[in-house]
Protein backbone atom coordinates (compact mmCIF):
# COMPACT_ATOMS: atom_id res chain seq x y z
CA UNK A 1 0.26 34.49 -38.97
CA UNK A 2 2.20 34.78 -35.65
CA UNK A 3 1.15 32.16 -33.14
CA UNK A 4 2.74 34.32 -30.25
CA UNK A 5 0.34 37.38 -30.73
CA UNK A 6 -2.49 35.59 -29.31
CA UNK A 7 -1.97 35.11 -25.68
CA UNK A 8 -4.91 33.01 -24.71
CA UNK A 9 -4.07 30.40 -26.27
CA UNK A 10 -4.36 26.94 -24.38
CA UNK A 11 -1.52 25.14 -25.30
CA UNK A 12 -2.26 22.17 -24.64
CA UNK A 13 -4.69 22.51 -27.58
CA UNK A 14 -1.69 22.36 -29.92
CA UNK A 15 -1.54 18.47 -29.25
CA UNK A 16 -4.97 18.18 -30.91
CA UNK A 17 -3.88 20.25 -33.41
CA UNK A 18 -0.71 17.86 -34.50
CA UNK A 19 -2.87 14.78 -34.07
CA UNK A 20 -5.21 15.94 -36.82
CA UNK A 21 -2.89 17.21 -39.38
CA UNK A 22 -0.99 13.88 -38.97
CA UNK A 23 -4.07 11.61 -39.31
CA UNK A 24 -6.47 13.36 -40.81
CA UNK A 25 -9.49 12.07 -39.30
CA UNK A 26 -11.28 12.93 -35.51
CA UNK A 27 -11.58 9.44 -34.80
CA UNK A 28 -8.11 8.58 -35.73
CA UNK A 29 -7.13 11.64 -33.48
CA UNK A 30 -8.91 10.86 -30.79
CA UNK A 31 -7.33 7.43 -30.81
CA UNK A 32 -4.26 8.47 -30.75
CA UNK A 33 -4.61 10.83 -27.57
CA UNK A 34 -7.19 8.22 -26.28
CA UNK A 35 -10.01 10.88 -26.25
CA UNK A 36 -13.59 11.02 -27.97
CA UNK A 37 -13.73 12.37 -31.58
CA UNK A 38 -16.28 14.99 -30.09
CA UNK A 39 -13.19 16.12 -28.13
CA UNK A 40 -11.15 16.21 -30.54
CA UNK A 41 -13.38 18.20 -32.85
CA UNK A 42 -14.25 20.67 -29.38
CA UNK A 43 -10.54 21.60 -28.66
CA UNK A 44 -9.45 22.85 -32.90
CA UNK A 45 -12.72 24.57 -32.91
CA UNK A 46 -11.10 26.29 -29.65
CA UNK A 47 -8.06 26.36 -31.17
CA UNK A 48 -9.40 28.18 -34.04
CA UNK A 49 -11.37 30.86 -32.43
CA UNK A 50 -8.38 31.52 -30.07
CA UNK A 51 -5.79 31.99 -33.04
CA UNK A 52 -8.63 33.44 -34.96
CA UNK A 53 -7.77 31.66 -38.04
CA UNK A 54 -9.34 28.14 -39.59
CA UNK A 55 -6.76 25.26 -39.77
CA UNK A 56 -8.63 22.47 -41.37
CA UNK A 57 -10.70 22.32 -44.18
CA UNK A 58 -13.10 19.13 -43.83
CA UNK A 59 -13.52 16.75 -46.90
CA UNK A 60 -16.32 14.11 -46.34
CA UNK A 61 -14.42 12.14 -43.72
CA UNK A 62 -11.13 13.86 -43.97
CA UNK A 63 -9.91 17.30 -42.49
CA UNK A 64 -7.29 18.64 -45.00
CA UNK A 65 -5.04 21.48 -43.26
CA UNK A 66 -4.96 24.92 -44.46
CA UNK A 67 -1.98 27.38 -45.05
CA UNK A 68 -2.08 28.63 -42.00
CA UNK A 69 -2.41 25.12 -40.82
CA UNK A 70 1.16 24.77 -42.75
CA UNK A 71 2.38 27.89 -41.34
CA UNK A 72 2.05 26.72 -37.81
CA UNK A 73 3.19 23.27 -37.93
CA UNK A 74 6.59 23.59 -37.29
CA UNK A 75 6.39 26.41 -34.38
CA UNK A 76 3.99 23.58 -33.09
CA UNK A 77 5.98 20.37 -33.31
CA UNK A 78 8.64 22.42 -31.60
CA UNK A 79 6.49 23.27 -28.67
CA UNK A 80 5.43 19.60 -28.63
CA UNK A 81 8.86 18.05 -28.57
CA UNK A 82 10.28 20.67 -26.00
CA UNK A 83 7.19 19.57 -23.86
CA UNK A 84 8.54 15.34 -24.01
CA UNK A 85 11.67 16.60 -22.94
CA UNK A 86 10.61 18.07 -19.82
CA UNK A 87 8.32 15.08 -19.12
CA UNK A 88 11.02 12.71 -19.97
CA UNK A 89 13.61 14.77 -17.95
CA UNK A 90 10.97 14.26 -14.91
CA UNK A 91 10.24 10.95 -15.21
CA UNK A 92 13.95 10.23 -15.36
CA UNK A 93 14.12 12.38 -11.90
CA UNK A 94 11.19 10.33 -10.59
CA UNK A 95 12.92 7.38 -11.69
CA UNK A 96 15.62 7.68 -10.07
CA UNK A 97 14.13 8.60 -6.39
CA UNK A 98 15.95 5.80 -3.79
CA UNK A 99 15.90 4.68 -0.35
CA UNK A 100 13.19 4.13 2.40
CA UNK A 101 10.36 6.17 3.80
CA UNK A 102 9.05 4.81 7.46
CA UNK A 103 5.31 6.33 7.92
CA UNK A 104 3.38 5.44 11.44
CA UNK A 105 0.20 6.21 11.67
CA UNK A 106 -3.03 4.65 13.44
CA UNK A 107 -3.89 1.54 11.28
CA UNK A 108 -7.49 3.29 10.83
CA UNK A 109 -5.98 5.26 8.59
CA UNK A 110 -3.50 2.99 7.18
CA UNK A 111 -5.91 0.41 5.98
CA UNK A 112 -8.61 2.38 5.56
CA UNK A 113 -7.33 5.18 3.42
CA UNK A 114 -3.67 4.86 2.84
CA UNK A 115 -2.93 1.28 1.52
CA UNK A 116 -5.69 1.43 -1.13
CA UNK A 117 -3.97 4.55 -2.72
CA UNK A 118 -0.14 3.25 -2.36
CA UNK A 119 -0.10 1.23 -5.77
CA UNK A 120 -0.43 4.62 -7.31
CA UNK A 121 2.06 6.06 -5.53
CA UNK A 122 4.74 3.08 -6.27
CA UNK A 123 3.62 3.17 -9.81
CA UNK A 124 5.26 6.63 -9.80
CA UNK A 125 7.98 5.89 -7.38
CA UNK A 126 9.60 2.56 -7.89
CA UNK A 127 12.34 3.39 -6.71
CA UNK A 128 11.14 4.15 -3.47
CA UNK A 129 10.59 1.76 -0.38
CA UNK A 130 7.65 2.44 1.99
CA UNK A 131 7.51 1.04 5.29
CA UNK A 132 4.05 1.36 6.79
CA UNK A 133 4.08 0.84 11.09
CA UNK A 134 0.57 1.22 11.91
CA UNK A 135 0.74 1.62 15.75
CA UNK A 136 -1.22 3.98 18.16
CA UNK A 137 1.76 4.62 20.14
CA UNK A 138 3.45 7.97 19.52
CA UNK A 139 7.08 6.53 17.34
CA UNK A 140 9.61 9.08 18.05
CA UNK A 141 10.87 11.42 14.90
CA UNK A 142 13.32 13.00 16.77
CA UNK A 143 14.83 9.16 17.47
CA UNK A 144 14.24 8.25 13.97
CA UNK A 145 12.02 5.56 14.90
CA UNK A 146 10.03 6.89 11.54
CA UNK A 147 10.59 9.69 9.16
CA UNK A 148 6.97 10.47 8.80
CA UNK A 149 3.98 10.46 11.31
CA UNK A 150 0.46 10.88 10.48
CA UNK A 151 -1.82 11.22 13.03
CA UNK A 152 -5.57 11.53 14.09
CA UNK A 153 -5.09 14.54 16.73
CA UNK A 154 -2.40 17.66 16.80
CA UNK A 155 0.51 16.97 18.94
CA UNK A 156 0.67 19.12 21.96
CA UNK A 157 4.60 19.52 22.42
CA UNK A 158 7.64 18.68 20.14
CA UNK A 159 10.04 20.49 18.02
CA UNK A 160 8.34 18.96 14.99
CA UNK A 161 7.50 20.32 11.67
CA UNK A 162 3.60 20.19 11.66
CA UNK A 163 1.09 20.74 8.60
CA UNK A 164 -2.91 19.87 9.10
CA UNK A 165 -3.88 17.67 6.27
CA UNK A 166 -7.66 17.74 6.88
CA UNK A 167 -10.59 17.63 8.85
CA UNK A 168 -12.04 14.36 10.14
CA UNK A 169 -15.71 14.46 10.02
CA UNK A 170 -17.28 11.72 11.78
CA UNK A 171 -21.01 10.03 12.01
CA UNK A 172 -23.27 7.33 13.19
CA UNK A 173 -23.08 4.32 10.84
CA UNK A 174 -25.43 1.35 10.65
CA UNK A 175 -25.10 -2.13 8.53
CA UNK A 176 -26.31 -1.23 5.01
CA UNK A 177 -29.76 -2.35 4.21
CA UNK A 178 -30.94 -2.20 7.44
CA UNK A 179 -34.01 -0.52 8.75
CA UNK A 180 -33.32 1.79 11.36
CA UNK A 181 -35.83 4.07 13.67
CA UNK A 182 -34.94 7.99 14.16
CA UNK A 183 -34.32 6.97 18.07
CA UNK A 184 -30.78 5.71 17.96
CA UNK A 185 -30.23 5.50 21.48
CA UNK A 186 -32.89 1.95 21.17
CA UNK A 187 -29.82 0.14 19.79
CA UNK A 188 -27.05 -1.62 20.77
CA UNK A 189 -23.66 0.25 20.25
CA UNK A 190 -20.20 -0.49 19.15
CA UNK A 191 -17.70 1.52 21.48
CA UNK A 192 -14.14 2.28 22.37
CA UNK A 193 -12.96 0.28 24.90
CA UNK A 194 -12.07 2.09 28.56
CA UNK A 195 -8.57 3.02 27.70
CA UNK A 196 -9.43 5.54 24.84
CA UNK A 197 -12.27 6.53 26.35
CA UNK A 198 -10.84 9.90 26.43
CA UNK A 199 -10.62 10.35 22.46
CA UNK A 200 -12.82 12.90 20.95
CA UNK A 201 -15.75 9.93 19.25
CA UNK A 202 -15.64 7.98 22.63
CA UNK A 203 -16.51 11.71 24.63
CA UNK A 204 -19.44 12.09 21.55
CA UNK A 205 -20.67 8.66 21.69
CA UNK A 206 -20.88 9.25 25.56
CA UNK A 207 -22.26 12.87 25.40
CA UNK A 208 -25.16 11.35 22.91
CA UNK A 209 -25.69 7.82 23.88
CA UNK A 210 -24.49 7.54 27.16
CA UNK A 211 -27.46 4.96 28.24
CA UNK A 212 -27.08 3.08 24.87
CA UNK A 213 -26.89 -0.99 25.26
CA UNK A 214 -23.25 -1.33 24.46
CA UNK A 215 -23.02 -4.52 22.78
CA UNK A 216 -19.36 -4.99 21.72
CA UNK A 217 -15.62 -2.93 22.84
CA UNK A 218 -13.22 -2.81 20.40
CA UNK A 219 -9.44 -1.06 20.53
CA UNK A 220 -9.27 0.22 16.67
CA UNK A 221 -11.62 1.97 14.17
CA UNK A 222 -11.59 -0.93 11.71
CA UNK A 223 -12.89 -3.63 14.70
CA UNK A 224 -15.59 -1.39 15.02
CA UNK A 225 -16.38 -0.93 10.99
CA UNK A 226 -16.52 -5.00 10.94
CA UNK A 227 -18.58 -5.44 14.17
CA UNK A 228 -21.32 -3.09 12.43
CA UNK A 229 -21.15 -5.07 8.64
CA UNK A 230 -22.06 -8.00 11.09
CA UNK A 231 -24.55 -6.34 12.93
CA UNK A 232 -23.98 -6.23 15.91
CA UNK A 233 -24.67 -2.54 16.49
CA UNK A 234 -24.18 1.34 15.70
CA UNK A 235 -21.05 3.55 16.13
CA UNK A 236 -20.05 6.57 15.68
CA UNK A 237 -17.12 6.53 12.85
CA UNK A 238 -14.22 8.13 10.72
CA UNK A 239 -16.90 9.29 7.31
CA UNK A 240 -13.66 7.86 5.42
CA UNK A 241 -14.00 4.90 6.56
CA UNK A 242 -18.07 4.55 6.63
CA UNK A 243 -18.20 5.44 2.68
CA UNK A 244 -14.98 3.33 2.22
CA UNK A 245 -16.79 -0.17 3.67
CA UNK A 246 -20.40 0.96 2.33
CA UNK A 247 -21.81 1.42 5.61
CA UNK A 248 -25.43 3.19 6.18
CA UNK A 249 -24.84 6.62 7.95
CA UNK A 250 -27.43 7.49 10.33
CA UNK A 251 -26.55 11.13 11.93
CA UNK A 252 -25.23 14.55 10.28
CA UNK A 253 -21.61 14.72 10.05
CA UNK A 254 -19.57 16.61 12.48
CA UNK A 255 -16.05 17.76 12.59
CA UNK A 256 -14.52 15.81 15.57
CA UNK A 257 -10.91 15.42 14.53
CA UNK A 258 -8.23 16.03 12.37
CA UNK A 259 -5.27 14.78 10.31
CA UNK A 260 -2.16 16.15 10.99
CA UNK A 261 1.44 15.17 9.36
CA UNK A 262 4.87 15.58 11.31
CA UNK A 263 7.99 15.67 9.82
CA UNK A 264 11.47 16.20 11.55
CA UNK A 265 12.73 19.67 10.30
CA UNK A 266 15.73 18.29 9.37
CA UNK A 267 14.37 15.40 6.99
CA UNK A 268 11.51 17.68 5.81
CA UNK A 269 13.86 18.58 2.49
CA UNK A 270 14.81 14.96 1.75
CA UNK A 271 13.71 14.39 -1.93
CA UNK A 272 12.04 11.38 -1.11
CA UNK A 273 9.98 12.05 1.48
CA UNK A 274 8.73 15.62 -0.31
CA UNK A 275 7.76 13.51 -2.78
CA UNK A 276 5.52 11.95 -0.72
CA UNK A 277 4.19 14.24 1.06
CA UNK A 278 3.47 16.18 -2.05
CA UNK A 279 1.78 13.07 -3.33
CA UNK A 280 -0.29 12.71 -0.02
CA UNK A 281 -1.35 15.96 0.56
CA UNK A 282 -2.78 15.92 -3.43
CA UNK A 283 -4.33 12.58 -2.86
CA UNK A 284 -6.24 14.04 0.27
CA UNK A 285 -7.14 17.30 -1.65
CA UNK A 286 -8.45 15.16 -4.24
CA UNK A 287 -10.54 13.39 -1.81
CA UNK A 288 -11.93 16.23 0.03
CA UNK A 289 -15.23 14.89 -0.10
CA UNK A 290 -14.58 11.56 1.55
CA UNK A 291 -13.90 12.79 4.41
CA UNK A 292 -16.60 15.27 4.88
């Protein structure tokens, strides 16, 4: 038997395949891979079909391999050690990433997304330092104040290299176990105070609420998350950061801003911070939902 004839082969499969002929048992395979047995059992059934052959010959509780089992095992351990050298060989690169990465960004997005999801970032990337300035005012790139800028809102001038990372969706939020009436407007609101009252939530919280009882101004998204755990009133929030504190949402969901990343064009090649970006952009992608 050729294993190269059949090109539908997932080869990731093969993995499964080694595991069993090595311990002979779908429990002791699955153990070893830290999967079920069922999955175990699942993927050389697949395995099987796809090579169109049957590898293992089961045995009460052991699987005993076939010849064609035999006649595979080498091609297979090949394709199993050139695969740890390529992860080794990237883990070495990863390894060996240096130096410092300074982000800005608003600190609603800092500490409500950002920070929570940095351990797993550092945990590939130890060798990277990340400096975090959370600060509404607009850190110059170009005077490499910071080498990466995410922010809330698409900058209007700039020769900047810019990449939208995702829509912002944004609702009304309530304290959690609260009882609330369909008539919003009856309750006391959490707002921006008068300096931002240009942003796009303070123009909808106006446009919807205007005659609201405004109970409490606040300067940053998270003052307003913690006014509303204490009760002191509605506003109209970041979803991210509603689902992220457990708040009670109240409204549909609109699309009211966006997340944008700037880079310097000259820094946008440096190793380390494509790394990150890389690693951000996936991270968002992966958490499409949260901010819908």
């Amino acid at each position: 038997m050729q294993i190269m004839q059949n090109c539908s082969m997932n080869w990731n499969d093969l993995k499964y395949f080694i595991a069993l002929y090595r311990y002979g048992s779908l429990s002791r395979a699955g153990n070893s891979l830290k999967v079920n047995s069922t999955t175990v059992a699942r993927r050389i059934r697949q395995l099987e079909q796809d090579l169109g052959n049957t590898l293992f010959i089961r045995q009460q509780n052991r699987f005993l391999p076939t010849d064609e089992a035999e006649a595979i095992l080498a091609l297979a351990e090949a394709v199993e050690q050139q695969a740890a050298g390529i992860a080794q060989r990237l883990d070495s690169r990863n390894q060996s990433l240096q130096g410092v990465i300074r982000i800005t960004s608003v600190s609603t997005f800092i500490n409500g997304y950002l920070l929570p999801r940095l351990p797993e970032f550092r945990a590939l990337y130890p060798g990277i330092q990340v400096e975090l300035i959370a600060d509404s005012q607009q850190l110059s790139l170009t005077r490499r104040e910071a080498d990466l800028a995410i922010r809330m809102g698409r900058p209007q001038s700039g020769n900047l290299v810019i990449s939208k990372l995702t829509d912002l969706n944004y609702a009304v939020f309530g304290r959690k176990d609260s009882a609330f009436q369909s008539d919003l407007g009856g309750y006391p609101w959490i707002t921006l105070e008068e300096s931002y009252s240009q942003l796009p939530e303070a123009v909808w919280q106006q446009s919807h609420y205007a005659n609201a009882e405004v109970a409490l101004r606040v300067n940053v998204g998270l003052g307003s998350v913690e006014a509303v755990n204490q009760g002191l009133g509605l506003a109209y929030l970041p979803c991210f950061l509603g689902r992220k504190f457990k708040l009670e949402r109240l409204s549909e969901s609109s699309p009211t801003r966006e997340l944008w990343l700037l880079q310097h064009p000259e820094l946008r090649e440096l190793q380390r911070l494509r790394v990150f970006t890389d690693w951000l952009r996936e991270c968002i992608a992966e958490d499409h939902g949260l901010f819908l």
